[in-house]
Every structure is written in C-alpha cells, then in structure tokens.
C-alpha atoms as a PDB file:
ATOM      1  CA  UNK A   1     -16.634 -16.579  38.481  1.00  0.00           C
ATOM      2  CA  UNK A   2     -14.600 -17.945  35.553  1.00  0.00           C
ATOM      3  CA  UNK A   3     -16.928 -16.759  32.923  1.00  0.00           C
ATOM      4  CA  UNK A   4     -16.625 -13.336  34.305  1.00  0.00           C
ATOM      5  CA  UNK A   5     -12.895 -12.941  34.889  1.00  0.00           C
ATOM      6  CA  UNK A   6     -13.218 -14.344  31.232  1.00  0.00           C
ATOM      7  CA  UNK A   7     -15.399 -11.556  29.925  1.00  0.00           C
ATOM      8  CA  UNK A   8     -13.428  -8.858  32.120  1.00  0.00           C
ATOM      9  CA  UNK A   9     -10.038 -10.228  30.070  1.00  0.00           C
ATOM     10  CA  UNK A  10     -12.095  -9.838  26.600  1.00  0.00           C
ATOM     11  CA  UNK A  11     -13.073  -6.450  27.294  1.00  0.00           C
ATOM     12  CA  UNK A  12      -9.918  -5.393  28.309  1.00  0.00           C
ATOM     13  CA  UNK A  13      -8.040  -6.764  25.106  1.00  0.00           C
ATOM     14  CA  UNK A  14     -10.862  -4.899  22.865  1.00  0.00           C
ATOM     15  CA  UNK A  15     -10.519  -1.788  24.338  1.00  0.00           C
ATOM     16  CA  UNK A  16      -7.026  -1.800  24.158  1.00  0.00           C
ATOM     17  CA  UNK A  17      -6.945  -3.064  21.131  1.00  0.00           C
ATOM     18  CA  UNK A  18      -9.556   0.057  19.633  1.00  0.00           C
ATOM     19  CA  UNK A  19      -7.628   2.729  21.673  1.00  0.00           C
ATOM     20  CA  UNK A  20      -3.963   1.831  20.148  1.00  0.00           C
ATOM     21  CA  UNK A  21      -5.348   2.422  16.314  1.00  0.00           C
ATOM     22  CA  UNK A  22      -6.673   5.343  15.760  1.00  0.00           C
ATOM     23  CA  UNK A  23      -5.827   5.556  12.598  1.00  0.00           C
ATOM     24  CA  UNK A  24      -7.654   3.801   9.706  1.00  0.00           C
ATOM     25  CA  UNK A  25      -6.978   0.877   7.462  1.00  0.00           C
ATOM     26  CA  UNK A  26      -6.567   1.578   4.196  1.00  0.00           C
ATOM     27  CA  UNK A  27      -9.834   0.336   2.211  1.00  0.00           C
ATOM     28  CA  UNK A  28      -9.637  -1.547  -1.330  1.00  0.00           C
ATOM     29  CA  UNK A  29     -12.603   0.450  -3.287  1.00  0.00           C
ATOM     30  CA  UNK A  30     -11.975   3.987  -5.074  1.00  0.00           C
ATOM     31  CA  UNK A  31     -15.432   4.857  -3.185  1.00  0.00           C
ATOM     32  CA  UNK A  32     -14.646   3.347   0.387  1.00  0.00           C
ATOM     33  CA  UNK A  33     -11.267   5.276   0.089  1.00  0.00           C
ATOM     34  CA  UNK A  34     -12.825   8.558  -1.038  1.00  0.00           C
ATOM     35  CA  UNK A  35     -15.240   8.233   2.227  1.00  0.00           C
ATOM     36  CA  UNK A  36     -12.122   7.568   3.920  1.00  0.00           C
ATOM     37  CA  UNK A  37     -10.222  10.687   2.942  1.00  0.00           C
ATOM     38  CA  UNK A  38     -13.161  13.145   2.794  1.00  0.00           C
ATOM     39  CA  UNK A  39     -13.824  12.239   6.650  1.00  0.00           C
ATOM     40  CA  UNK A  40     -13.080  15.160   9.270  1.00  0.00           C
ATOM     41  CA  UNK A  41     -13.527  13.282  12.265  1.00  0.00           C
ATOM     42  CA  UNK A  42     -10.918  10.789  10.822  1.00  0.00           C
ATOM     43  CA  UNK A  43      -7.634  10.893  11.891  1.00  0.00           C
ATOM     44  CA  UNK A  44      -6.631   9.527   8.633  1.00  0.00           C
ATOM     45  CA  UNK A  45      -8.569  11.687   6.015  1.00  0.00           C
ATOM     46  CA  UNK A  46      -7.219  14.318   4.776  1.00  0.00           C
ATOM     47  CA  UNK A  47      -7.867  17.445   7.297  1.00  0.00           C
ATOM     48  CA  UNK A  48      -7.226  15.328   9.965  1.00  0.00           C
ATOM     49  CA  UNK A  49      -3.518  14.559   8.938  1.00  0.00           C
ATOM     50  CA  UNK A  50      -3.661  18.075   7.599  1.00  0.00           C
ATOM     51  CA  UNK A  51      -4.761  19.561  11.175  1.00  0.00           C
ATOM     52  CA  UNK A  52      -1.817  16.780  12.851  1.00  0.00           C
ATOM     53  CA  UNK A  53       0.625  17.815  10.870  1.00  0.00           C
ATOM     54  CA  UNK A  54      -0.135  21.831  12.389  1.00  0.00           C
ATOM     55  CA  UNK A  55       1.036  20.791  15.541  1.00  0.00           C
ATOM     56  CA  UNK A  56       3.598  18.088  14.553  1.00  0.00           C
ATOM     57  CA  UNK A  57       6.900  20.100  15.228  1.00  0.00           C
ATOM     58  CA  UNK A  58       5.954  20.136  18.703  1.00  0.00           C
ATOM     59  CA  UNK A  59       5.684  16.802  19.522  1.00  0.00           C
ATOM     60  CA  UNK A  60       8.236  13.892  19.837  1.00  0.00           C
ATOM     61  CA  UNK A  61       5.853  10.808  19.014  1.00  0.00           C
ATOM     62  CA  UNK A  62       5.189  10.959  15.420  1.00  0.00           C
ATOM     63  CA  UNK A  63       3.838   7.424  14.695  1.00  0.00           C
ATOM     64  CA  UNK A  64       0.169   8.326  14.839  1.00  0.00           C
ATOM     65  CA  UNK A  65       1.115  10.840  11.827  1.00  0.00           C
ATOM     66  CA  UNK A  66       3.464   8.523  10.366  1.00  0.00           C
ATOM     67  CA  UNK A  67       0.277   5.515  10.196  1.00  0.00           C
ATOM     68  CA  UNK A  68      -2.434   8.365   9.108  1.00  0.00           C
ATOM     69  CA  UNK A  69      -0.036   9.190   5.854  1.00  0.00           C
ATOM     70  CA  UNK A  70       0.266   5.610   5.028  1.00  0.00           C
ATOM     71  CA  UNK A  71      -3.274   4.826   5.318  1.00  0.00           C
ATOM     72  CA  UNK A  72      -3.783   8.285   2.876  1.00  0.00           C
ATOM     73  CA  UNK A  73      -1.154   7.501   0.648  1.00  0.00           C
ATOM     74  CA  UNK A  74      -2.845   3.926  -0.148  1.00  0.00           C
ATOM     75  CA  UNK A  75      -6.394   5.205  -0.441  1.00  0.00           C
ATOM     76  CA  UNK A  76      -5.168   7.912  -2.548  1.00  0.00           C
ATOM     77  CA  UNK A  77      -3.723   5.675  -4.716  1.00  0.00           C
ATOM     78  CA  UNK A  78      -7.012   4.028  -4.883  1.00  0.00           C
ATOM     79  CA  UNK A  79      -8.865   7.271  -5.979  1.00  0.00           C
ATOM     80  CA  UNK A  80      -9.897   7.438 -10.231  1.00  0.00           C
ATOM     81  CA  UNK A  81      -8.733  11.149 -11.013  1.00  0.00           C
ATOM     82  CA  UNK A  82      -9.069  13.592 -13.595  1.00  0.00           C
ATOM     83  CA  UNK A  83      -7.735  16.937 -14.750  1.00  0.00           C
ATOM     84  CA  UNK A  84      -6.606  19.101 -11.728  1.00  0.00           C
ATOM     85  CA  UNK A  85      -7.627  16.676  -9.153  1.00  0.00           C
ATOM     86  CA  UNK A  86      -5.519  14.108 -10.593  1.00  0.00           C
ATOM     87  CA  UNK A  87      -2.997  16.488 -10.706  1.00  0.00           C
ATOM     88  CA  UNK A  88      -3.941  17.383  -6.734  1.00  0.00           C
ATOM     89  CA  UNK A  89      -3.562  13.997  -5.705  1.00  0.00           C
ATOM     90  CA  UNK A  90      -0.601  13.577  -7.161  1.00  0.00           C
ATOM     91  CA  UNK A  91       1.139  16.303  -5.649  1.00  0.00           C
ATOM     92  CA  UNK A  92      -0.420  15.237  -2.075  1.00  0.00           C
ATOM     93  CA  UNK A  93       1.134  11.540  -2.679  1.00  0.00           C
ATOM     94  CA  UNK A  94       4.497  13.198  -3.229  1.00  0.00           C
ATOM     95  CA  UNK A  95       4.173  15.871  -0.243  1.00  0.00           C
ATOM     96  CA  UNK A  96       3.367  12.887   1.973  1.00  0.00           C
ATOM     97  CA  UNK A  97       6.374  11.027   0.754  1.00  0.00           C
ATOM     98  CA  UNK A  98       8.655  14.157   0.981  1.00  0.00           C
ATOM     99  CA  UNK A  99       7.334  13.957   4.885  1.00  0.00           C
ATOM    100  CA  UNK A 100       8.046  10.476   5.364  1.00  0.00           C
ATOM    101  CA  UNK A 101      11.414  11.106   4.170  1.00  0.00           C
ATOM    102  CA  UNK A 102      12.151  14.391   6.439  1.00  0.00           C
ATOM    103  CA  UNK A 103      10.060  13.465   9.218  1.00  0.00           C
ATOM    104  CA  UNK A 104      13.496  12.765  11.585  1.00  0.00           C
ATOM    105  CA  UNK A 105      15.064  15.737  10.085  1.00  0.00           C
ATOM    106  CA  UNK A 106      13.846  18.653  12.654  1.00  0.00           C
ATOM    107  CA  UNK A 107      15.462  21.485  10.817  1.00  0.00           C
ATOM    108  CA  UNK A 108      13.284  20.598   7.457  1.00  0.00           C
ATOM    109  CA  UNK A 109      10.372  19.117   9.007  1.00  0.00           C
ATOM    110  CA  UNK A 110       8.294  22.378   9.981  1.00  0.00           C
ATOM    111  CA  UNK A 111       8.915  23.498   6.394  1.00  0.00           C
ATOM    112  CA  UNK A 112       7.546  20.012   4.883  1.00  0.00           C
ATOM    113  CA  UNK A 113       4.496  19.784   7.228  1.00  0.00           C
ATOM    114  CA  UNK A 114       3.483  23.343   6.027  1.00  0.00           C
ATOM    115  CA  UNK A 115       3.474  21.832   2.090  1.00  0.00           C
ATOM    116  CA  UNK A 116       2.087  18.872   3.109  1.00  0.00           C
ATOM    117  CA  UNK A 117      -0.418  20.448   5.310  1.00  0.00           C
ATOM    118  CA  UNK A 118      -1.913  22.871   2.652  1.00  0.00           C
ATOM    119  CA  UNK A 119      -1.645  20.073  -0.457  1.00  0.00           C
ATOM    120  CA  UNK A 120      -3.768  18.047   1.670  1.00  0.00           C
ATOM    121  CA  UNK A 121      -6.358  20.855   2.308  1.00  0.00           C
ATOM    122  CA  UNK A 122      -6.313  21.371  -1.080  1.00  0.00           C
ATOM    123  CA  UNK A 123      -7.180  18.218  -2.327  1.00  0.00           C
ATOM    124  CA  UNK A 124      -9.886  17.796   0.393  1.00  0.00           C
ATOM    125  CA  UNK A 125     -11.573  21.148  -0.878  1.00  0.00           C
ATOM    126  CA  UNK A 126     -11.270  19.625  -4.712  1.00  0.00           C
ATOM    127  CA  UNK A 127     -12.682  15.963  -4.022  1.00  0.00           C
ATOM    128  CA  UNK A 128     -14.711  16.153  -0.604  1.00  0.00           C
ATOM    129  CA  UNK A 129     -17.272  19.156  -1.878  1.00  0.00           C
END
C-alpha cells in the first residue's frame, strides 16, 4: 500500500511538473538551438511565439509568452549567421526585447506584437527552409 501511494505521489509531481513548462529550455549548441527555433509544434520556436503573440492582446497571463521569448532570445543568440540572416536574427533579438520592454504597456503592445510577430516569421522562413 505504501509503495503505491508512493508511486501515485511520483506521478502526480511529474505530471505537474511537464504540464507547468511548456515552454523549452534554451539548448547550448548552434544546431540543438536551430532545431529548437525551426520547430512548429514548439511553443518556443519561432512560429509558435509568432502565432502567441497573434492572440496576445487578448489575454491577461502573458508568462507563457514572456518564457517562449527568453528561451528564443538565448538560442538565437546561439545561432552562427551570415549576410541577411544575420541581419534577420538580429532584428528578431531586438523585436523580442522591444516586447519584453512594452509587454505591460497595453496601448503599445498590439503594435509591438505585430513587429515582433512578422520578424519572427521572417526569420523562420530564412533559417528553417
């Protein structure tokens, strides 16, 4: 009976534990953190924060967003550019600090989810082809 009320207790903790991160950690490899980014069903690669960030003016909670940006921003840090995607990821780093900075300010915020939203798709359709 122990071992079980044991194993129910694990179980609980794991699942909890997998269902309050959805986003990703950042990785430590230019490769790992292109994988990252260049992953739709990830909340954290680039069109997933893109797609979030559609729909963020309508919703109060903005943590998941805020954790998906800072796992991008790393990994695209990580990333070994040239040329116009260097230039690309640059100006995605800087639209997702702009949003970090304006993401309490509701009269600016639709405005810098838009930028951010379409830098980010345009990286994705410069590195993840």
């Amino acid at each position: 009976m122990k071992r079980l009320a044991v194993a129910t207790w694990a179980i609980t903790i794991l699942t909890a534990c997998q269902a309050s991160s959805s986003a990703s950690s950042p990785v430590t490899e230019p490769e790992a953190a292109l994988g990252q980014l260049c992953d739709a069903a990830s909340s954290s690669g680039l069109e997933g924060i893109a797609t979030q960030l559609d729909v963020l003016v309508n919703t109060n909670d903005k943590s998941e967003i805020e954790a998906a940006s800072a796992t991008a921003r790393a990994n695209l840090e990580l990333l070994e550019l040239e040329g116009d995607q260097a230039e690309w990821r640059v100006a995605s780093v800087d639209a997702l600090n702009q949003l970090e900075r304006r993401i309490d300010e509701p009269e600016r915020l639709p405005e810098v989810a838009r930028h951010a939203a379409r830098t980010l798709r345009g990286l994705e359709g410069r590195i993840c082809s």
